[in-house]
Every structure is written in structure tokens, then in C-alpha cells.
Protein backbone atom coordinates (compact mmCIF):
# COMPACT_ATOMS: atom_id res chain seq x y z
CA UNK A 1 50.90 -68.93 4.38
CA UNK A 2 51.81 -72.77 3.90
CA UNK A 3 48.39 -73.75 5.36
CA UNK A 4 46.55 -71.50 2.09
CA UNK A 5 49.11 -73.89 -0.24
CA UNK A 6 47.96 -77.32 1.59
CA UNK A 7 44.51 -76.21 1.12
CA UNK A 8 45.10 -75.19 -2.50
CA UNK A 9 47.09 -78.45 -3.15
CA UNK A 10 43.38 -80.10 -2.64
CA UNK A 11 41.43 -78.56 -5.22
CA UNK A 12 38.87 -79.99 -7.17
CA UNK A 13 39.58 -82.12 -9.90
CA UNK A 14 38.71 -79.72 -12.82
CA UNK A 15 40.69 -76.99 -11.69
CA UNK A 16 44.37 -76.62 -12.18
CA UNK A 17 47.50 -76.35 -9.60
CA UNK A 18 49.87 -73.14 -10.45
CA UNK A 19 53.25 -73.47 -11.29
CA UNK A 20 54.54 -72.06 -8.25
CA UNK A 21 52.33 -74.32 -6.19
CA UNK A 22 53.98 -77.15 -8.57
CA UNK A 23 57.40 -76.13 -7.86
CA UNK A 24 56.88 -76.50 -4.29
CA UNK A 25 54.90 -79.63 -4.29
CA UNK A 26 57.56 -81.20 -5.92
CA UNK A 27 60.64 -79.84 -3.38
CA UNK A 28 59.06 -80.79 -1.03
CA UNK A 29 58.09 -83.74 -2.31
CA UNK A 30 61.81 -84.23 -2.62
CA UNK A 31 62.38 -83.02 1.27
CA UNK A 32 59.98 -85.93 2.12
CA UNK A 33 61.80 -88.65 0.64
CA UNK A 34 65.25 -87.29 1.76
CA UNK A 35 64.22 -86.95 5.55
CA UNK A 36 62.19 -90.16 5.56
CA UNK A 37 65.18 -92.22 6.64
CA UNK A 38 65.58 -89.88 9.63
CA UNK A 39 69.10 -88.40 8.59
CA UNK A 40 68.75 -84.93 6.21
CA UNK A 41 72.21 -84.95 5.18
CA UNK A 42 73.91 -82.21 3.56
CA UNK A 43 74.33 -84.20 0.35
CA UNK A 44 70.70 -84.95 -0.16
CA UNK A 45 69.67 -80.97 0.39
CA UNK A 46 72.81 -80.17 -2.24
CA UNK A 47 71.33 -82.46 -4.38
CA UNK A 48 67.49 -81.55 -4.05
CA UNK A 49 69.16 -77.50 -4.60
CA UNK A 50 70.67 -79.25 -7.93
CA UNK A 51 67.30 -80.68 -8.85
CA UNK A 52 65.67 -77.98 -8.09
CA UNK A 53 68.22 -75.41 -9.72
CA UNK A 54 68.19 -77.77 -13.29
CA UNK A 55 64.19 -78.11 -13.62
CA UNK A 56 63.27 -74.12 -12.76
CA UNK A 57 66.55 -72.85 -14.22
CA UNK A 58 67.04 -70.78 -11.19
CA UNK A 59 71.07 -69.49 -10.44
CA UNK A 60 70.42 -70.79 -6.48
CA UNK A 61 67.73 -72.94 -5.29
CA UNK A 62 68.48 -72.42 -1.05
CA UNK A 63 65.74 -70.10 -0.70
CA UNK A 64 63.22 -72.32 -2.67
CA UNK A 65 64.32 -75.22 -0.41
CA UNK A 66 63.43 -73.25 2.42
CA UNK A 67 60.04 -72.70 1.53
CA UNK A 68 59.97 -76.57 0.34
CA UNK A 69 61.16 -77.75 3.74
CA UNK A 70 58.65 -75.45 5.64
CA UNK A 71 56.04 -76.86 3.34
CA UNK A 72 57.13 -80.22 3.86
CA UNK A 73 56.96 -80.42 7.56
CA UNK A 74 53.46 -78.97 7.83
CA UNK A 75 51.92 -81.16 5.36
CA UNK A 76 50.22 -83.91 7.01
CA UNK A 77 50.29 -86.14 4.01
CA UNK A 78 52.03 -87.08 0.72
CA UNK A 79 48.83 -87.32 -1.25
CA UNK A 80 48.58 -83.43 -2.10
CA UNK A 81 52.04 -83.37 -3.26
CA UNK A 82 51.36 -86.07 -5.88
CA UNK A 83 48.74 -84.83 -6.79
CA UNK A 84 49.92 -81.84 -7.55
CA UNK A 85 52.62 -83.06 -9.45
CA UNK A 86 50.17 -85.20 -11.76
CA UNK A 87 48.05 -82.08 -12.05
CA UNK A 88 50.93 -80.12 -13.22
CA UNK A 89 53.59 -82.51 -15.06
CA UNK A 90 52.75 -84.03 -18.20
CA UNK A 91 52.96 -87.47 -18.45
CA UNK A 92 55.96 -87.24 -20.63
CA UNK A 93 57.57 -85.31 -18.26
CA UNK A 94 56.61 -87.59 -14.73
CA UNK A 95 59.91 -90.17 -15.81
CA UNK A 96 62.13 -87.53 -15.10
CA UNK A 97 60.01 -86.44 -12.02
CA UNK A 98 60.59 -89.92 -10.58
CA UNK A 99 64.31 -89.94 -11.79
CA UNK A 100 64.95 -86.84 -9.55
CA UNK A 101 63.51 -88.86 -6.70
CA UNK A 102 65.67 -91.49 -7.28
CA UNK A 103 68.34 -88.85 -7.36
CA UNK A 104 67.57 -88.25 -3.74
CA UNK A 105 66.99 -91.20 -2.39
CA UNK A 106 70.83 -92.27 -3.83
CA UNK A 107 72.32 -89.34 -3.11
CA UNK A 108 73.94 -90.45 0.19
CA UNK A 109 74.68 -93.87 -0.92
CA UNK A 110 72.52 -95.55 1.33
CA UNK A 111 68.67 -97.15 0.41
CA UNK A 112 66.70 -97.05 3.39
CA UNK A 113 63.73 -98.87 3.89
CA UNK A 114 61.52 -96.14 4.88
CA UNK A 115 62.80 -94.02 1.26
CA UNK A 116 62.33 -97.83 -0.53
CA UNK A 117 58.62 -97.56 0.53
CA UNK A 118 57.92 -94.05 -0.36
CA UNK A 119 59.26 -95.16 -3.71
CA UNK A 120 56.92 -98.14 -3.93
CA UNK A 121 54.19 -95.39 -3.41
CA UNK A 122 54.86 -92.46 -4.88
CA UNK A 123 55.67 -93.74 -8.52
CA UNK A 124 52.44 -95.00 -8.68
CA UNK A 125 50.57 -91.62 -7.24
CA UNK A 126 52.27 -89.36 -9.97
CA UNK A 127 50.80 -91.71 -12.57
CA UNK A 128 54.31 -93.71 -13.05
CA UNK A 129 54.50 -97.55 -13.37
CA UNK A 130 57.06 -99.42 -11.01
CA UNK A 131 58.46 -101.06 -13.94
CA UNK A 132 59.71 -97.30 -15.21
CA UNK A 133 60.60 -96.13 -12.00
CA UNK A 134 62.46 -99.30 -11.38
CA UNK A 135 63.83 -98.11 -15.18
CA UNK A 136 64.35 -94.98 -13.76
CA UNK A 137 66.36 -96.23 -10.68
CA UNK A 138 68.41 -97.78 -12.74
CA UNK A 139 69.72 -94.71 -15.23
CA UNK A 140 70.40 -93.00 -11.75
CA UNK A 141 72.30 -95.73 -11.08
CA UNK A 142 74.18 -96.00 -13.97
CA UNK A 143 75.29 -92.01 -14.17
């Protein structure tokens, strides 16, 4: 099942990534930051349920993050799930994208190294500058 969305995540330029395939590029996207500094914590799947929850409008996320975490740890790469962001999100809409990866990587109070690289890259690969995610970083911050 997961291995048909990798291989789907890679499609050619010209075509276009579905919104479900979107929806689970970006939670697990979000998985991938929150498990890069080798603690998952409670708070940082709560929030990434939240995130999740507020974008799709959905009542309960935990079955979506399910599917996002199973997606996640098969995935051998980040690259399809930015790119299936960028394919998907309009530009307008990529701040807010990066803002809910901040969201993560804050959520437990604690910037790891490993989640500060992933946000030197991933910015970047959705088509966001560092100076607005650093922008973005800093609304998360300030709520």
C-alpha cells in the first residue's frame, strides 16, 4: 500500500500529486521532523494530530497519523515528501506549511540539532527561503 504512495510521490514533473497523497506527505513530513531527535514524545504526536486536525478540518486526526507514521518509516528519503508538498501547496500557502514544522520541532521545548538541520533543509525543498522560515520560527515562538 505505502510502497504504491512512495512511488506515486515521484511522479513526473507535469503531473500532479492528489490531495490525499498531499495530506500524507505532509504528516509525515511532520513525523520526520518530530522523531529526528530520537525521542517521539507524546506532545509532538498531540501536536502533529492538532496540525493535522486544523489544516484538513477533520474532528480526530489519530487515524491519519497512523497512516503518516507508517508512511514515514518506510520512506527512504525526505525528498518525495517535499516535493509533494511543493506540488500540492501554493506558494502562498508553504509559510504556514513551514510554521507547522516549526510547531513540531518546539513542541517539546527542546531544539535538537538533528530537527535544526532538517529545518535548514526542508524550508528550502518546499520552495521557502530561510529568512521566512527563520520569520516563521519566530511567530511560533512568539504564540
Amino acid at each position: 500500500m505505502f510502497g504504491d504512495l512512495l512511488n506515486r510521490l515521484l511522479i513526473p514533473e507535469n503531473e500532479t500529486v492528489s490531495d490525499d497523497d498531499a495530506r500524507l506527505a505532509l504528516g509525515a513530513l511532520l513525523v520526520r521532523i518530530a522523531r529526528s531527535d530520537g525521542d517521539y514524545a507524546t506532545v509532538e504526536q498531540d501536536q502533529i494530530k492538532s496540525v493535522l486536525s486544523a489544516r484538513y478540518g477533520l474532528a480526530d486526526a489519530t487515524a491519519l497519523l497512523g497512516k503518516c507514521e507508517t508512511l514515514e518509516a518506510e520512506a527512504p528519503d525526505t525528498v518525495r515528501f517535499t516535493r509533494a508538498i511543493k506540488d500540492a501547496v501554493a506558494y502562498e500557502d508553504r509559510i504556514g506549511v513551514v510554521e507547522d514544522m516549526w510547531t513540531i520541532v518546539l513542541a517539546d521545548g527542546v531544539r535538537d540539532k538533528y530537527e535544526n538541520q532538517l529545518m535548514r533543509l526542508v524550508p528550502p525543498m518546499v520552495g521557502v527561503t530561510d529568512q521566512e522560515s527563520n520569520a516563521a520560527r519566530k511567530r511560533v515562538e512568539a504564540r
